[in-house]
Protein backbone atom coordinates (compact mmCIF):
# COMPACT_ATOMS: atom_id res chain seq x y z
CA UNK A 1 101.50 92.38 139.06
CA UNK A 2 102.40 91.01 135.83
CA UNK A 3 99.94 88.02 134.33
CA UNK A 4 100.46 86.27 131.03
CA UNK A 5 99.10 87.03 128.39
CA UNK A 6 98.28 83.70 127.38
CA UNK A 7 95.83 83.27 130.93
CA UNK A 8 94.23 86.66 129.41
CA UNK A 9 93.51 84.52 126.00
CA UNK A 10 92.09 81.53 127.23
CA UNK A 11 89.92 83.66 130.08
CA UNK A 12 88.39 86.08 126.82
CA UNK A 13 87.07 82.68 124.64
CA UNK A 14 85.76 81.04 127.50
CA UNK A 15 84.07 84.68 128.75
CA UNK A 16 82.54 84.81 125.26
CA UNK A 17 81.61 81.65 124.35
CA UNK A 18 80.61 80.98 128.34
CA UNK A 19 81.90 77.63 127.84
CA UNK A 20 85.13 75.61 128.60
CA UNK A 21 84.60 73.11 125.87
CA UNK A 22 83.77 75.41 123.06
CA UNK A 23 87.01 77.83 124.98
CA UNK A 24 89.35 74.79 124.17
CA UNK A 25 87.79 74.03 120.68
CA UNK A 26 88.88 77.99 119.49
CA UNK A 27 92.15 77.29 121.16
CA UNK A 28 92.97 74.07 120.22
CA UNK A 29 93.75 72.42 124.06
CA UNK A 30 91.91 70.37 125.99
CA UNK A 31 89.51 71.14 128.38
CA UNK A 32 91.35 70.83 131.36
CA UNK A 33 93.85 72.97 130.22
CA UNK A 34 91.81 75.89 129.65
CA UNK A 35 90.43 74.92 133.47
CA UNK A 36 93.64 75.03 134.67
CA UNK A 37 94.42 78.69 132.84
CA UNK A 38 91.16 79.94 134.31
CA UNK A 39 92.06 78.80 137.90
CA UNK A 40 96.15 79.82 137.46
CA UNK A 41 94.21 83.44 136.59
CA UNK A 42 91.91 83.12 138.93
CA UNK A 43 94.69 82.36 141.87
CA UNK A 44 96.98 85.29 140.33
CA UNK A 45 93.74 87.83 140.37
CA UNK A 46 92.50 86.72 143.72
CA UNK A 47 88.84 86.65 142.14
CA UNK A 48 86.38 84.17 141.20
CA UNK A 49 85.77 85.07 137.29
CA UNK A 50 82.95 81.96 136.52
CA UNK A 51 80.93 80.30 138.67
CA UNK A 52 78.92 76.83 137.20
CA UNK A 53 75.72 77.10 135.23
CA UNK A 54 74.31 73.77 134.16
CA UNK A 55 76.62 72.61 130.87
CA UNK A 56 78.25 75.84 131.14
CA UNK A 57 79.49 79.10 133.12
CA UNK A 58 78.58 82.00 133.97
CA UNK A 59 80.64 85.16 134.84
CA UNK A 60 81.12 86.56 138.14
CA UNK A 61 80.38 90.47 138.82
CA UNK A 62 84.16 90.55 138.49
CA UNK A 63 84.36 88.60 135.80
CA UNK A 64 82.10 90.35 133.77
CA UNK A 65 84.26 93.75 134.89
CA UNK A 66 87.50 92.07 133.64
CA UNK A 67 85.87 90.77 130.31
CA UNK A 68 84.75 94.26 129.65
CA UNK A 69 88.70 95.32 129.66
CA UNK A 70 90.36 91.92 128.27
CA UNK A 71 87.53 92.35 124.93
CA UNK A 72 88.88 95.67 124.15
CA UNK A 73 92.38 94.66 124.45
CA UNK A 74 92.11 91.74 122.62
CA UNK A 75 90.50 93.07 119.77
CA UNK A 76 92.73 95.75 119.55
CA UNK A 77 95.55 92.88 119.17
CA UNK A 78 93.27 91.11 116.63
CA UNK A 79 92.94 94.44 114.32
CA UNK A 80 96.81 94.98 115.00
CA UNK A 81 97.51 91.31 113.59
CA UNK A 82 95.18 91.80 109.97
CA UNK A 83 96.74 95.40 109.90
CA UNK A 84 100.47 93.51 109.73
CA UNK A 85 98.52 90.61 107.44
CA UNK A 86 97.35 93.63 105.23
CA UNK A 87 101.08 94.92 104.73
CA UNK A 88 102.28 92.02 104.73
CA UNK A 89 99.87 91.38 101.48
CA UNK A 90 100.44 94.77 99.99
CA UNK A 91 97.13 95.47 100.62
CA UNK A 92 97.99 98.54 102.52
CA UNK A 93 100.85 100.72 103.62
CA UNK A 94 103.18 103.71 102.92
CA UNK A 95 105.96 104.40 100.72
CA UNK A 96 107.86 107.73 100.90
CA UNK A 97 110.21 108.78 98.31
CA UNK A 98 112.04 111.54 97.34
CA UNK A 99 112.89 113.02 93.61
CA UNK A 100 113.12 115.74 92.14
CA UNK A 101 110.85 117.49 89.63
CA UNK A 102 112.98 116.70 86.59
CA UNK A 103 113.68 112.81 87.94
CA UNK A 104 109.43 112.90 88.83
CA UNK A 105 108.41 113.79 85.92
CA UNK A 106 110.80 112.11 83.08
CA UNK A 107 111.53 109.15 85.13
CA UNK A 108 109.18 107.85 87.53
CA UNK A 109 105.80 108.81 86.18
CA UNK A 110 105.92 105.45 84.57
CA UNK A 111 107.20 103.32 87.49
CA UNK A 112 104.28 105.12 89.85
CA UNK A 113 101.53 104.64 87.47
CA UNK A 114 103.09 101.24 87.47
CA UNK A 115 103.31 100.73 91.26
CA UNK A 116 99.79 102.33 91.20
CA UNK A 117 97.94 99.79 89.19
CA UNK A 118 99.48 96.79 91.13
CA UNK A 119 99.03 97.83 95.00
CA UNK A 120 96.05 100.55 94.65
CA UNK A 121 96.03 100.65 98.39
CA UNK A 122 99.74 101.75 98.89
CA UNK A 123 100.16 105.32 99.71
CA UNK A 124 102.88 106.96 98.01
CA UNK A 125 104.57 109.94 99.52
CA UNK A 126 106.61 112.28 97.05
CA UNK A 127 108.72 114.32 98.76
CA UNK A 128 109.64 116.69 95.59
CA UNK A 129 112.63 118.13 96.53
CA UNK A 130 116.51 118.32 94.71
CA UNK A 131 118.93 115.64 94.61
CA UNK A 132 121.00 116.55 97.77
CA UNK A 133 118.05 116.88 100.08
CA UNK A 134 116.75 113.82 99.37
CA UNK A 135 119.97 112.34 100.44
CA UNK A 136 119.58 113.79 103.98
CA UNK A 137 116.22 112.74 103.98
CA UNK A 138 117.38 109.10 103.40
CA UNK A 139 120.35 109.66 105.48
CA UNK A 140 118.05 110.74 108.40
CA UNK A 141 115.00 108.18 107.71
CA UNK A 142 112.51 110.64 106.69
CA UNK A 143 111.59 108.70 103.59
CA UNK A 144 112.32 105.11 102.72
CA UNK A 145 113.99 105.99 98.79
CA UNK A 146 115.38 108.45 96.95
CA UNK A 147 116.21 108.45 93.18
CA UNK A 148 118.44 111.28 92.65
CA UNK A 149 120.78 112.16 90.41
CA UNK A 150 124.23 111.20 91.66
CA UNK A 151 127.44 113.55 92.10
CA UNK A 152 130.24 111.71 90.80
CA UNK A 153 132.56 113.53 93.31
CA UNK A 154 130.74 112.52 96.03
CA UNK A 155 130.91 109.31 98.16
CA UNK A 156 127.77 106.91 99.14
CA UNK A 157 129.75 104.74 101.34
CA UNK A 158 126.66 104.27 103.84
CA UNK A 159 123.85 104.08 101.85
CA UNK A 160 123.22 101.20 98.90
CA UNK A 161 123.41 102.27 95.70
CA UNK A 162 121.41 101.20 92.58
CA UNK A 163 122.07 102.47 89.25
CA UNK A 164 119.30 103.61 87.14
CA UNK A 165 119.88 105.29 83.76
CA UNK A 166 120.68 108.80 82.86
CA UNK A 167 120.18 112.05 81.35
CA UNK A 168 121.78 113.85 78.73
CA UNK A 169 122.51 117.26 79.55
CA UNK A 170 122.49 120.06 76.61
CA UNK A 171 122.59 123.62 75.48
CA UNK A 172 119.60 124.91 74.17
CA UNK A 173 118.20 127.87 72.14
CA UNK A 174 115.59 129.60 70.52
CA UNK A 175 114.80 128.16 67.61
CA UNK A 176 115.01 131.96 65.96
CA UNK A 177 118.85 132.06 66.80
CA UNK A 178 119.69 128.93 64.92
CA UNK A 179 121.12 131.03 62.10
CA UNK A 180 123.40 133.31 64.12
CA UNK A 181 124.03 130.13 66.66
CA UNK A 182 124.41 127.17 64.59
CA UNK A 183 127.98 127.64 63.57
CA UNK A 184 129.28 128.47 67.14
CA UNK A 185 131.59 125.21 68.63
CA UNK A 186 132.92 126.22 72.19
CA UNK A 187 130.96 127.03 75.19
CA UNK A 188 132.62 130.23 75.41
CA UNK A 189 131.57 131.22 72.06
CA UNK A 190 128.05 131.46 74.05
CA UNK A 191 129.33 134.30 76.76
CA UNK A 192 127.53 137.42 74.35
CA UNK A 193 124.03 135.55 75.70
CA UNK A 194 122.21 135.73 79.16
CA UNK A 195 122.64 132.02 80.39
CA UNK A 196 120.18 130.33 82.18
CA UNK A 197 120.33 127.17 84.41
CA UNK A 198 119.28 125.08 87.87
CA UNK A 199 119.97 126.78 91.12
CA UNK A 200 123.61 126.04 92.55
CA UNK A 201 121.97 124.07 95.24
CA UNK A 202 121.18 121.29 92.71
CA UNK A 203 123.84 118.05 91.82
CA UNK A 204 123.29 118.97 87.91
CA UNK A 205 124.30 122.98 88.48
CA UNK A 206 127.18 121.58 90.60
CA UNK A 207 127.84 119.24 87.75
CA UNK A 208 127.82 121.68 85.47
CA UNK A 209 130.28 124.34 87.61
CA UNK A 210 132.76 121.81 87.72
CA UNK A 211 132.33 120.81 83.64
CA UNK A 212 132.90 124.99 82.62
CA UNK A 213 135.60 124.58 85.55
CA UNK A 214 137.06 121.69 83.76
CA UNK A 215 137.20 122.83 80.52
CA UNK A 216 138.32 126.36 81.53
CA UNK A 217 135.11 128.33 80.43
CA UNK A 218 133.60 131.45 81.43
CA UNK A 219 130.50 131.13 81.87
CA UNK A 220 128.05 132.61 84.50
CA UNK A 221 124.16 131.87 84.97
CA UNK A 222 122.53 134.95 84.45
CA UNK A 223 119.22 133.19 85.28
CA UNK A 224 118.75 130.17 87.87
CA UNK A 225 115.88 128.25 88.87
CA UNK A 226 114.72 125.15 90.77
CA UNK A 227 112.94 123.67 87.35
CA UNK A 228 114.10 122.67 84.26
CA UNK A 229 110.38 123.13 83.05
CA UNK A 230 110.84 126.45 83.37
CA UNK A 231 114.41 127.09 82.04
CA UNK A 232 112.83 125.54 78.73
CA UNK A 233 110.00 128.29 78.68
CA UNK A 234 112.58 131.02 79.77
CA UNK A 235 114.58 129.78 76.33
CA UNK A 236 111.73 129.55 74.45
CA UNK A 237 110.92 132.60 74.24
CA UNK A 238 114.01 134.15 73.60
CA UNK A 239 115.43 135.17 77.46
CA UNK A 240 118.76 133.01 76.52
CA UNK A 241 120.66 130.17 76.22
CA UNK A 242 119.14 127.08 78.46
CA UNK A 243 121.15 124.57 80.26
CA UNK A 244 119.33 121.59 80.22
CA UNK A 245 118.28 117.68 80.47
CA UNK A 246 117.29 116.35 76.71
CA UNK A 247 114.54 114.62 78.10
CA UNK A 248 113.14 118.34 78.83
CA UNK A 249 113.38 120.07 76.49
CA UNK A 250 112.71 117.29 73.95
CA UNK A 251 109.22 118.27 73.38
CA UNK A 252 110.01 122.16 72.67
CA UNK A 253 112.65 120.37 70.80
CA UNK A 254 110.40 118.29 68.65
CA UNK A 255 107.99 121.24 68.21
CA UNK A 256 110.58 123.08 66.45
CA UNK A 257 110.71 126.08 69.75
CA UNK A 258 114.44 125.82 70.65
CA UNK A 259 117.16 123.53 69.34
CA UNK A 260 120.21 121.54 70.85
CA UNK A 261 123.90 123.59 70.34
CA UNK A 262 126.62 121.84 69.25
CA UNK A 263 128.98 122.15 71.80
CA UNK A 264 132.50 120.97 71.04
CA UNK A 265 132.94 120.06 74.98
CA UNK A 266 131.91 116.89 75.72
CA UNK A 267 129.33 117.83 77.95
CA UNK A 268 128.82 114.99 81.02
CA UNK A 269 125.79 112.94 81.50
CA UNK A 270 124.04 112.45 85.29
CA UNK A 271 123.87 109.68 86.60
CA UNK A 272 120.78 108.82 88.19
CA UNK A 273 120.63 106.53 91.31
CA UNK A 274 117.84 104.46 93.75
CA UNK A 275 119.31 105.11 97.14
CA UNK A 276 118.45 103.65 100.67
CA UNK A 277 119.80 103.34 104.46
CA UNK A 278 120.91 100.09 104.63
CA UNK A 279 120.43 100.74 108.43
CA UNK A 280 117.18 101.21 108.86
CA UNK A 281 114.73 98.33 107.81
CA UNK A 282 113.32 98.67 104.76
CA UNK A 283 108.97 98.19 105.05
CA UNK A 284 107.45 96.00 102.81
CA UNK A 285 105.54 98.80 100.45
CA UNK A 286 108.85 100.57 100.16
CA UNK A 287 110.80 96.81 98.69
CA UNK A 288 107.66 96.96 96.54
CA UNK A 289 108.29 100.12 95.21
CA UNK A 290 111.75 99.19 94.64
CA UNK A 291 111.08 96.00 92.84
CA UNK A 292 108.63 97.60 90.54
CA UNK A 293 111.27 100.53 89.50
CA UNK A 294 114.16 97.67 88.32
CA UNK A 295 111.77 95.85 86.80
CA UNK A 296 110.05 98.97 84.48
CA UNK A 297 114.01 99.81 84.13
CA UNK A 298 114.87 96.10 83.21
CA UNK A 299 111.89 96.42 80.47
CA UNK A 300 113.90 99.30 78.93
CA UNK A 301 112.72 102.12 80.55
CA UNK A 302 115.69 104.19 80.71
CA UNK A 303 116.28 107.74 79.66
CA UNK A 304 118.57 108.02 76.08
CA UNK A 305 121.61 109.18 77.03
């Protein structure tokens, strides 16, 4: 047996309030309508739920068993509704995004702290993984955005695309090879030293294989890893020659540790992207999120390139 839930309603404020006048007051009908919901109910139950009790009414043993129920359910509805008001507001809610370390730490620090500030309820979900998972995790639904760092050779037909900046990529040193290094000009010139770069599972490695394919150079990681944190240190201190973003090693840069090889192949930037499912809906937090990243990029935060 199927009853509206609009009989259910009318038969909870008249079971708390024990009154059909103050019942139609909450709803805004008249009296007789919420009557008429009580005996439609009433008819569709096969139960009396009120009997008369001077100005007002009293429940029935049954009645009082079916208010028990209909309270729990309707409050459960209630705190249902302010949960959607609440994300609705921004007042709560989850984002989940995926970046790598490099794109985490040099490009959306700023846009999170951001985000942060302005909707201190939002959860925020990193999933800090490389470029191309974060794709399938898009792809799939697992998370609502990824900024990644896009491969030129591949397509994005299916998901929307919004540019974001870039980074530089460079060569990079030990600061105490600069005299034996400085006057070097091709890649190739670099083969005598162990070099060191992001695992091949990475869009900038694959970037990078297809720039030494490119330009017809032969050069072979001797050292990979999955952060450009620590191909920096691994430069640093003199374990070779570090293929890197700028924005990374800028600091060692600026503290005089390694320095940036002048490379006469024009070595290609990466593009980095905001990407999303256009099939699946997009939640409220997550358009947030969004929002706030074009506008910090709009107020010129983007990477020097």
């Amino acid at each position: 047996m199927e009853v509206n839930f609009e009989l259910y309603k009318v038969f909870y404020h008249a079971a708390q309030k024990l009154s059909y006048t103050k019942a139609a007051e909450a709803l805004f009908i008249s009296q007789s309508a919420v009557s008429q919901n009580i005996k439609l109910l009433e008819e569709q139950l096969d139960v009396q739920l009120f009997v008369r009790s001077g100005k007002g009414v009293k429940l029935t043993i049954e009645g009082e068993a079916l208010y028990a129920h209909v309270e729990k359910a309707y409050n459960l509805l209630k705190s249902g509704e302010q949960y959607m008001d609440s994300i609705r507001s921004l007042s709560s809610g989850l984002v989940r995004i995926g970046a790598s370390d490099t794109i985490n730490k040099y490009f959306l620090l700023d846009p999170l702290k951001t985000f942060h500030e302005k909707h201190p309820n939002i959860r925020i979900k990193i999933n800090n993984r490389p470029s191309p998972v974060s794709l399938r995790l898009v792809e799939s639904g697992e998370i609502d955005l990824g900024v990644i760092n896009l491969d030129p050779e591949k397509s994005y037909s299916d998901l929307k695309i919004v540019p974001l900046g870039s980074f530089r990529n460079v060569f990079i040193a030990p600061i105490a090879w600069k005299n034996d290094l400085e006057g070097l000009r091709s890649a190739n010139s670099l083969s005598d030293h162990a070099l060191i770069s992001l695992e091949e599972k990475s869009t900038t490695r694959r970037i990078f294989d297809r720039y030494l394919l490119d330009n017809g150079l032969e050069l072979s990681p001797e050292f990979e890893f999955g952060s450009m944190d620590l191909i920096v240190e691994m430069t640093r201190i003199g374990m070779g020659i570090g293929f890197v973003a700028q924005a990374a090693a800028q600091s060692a840069i600026d503290a005089g540790e390694v320095f940036i090889l002048d490379i006469k192949e024009p070595i290609p930037t990466v593009e980095i992207g905001l990407i999303s499912n256009p099939k699946i809906p997009m939640n409220l937090a997550a358009k947030a999120f969004s929002e706030t990243l074009l506008e910090r990029i709009s107020e010129s935060y983007i990477m020097q390139s």
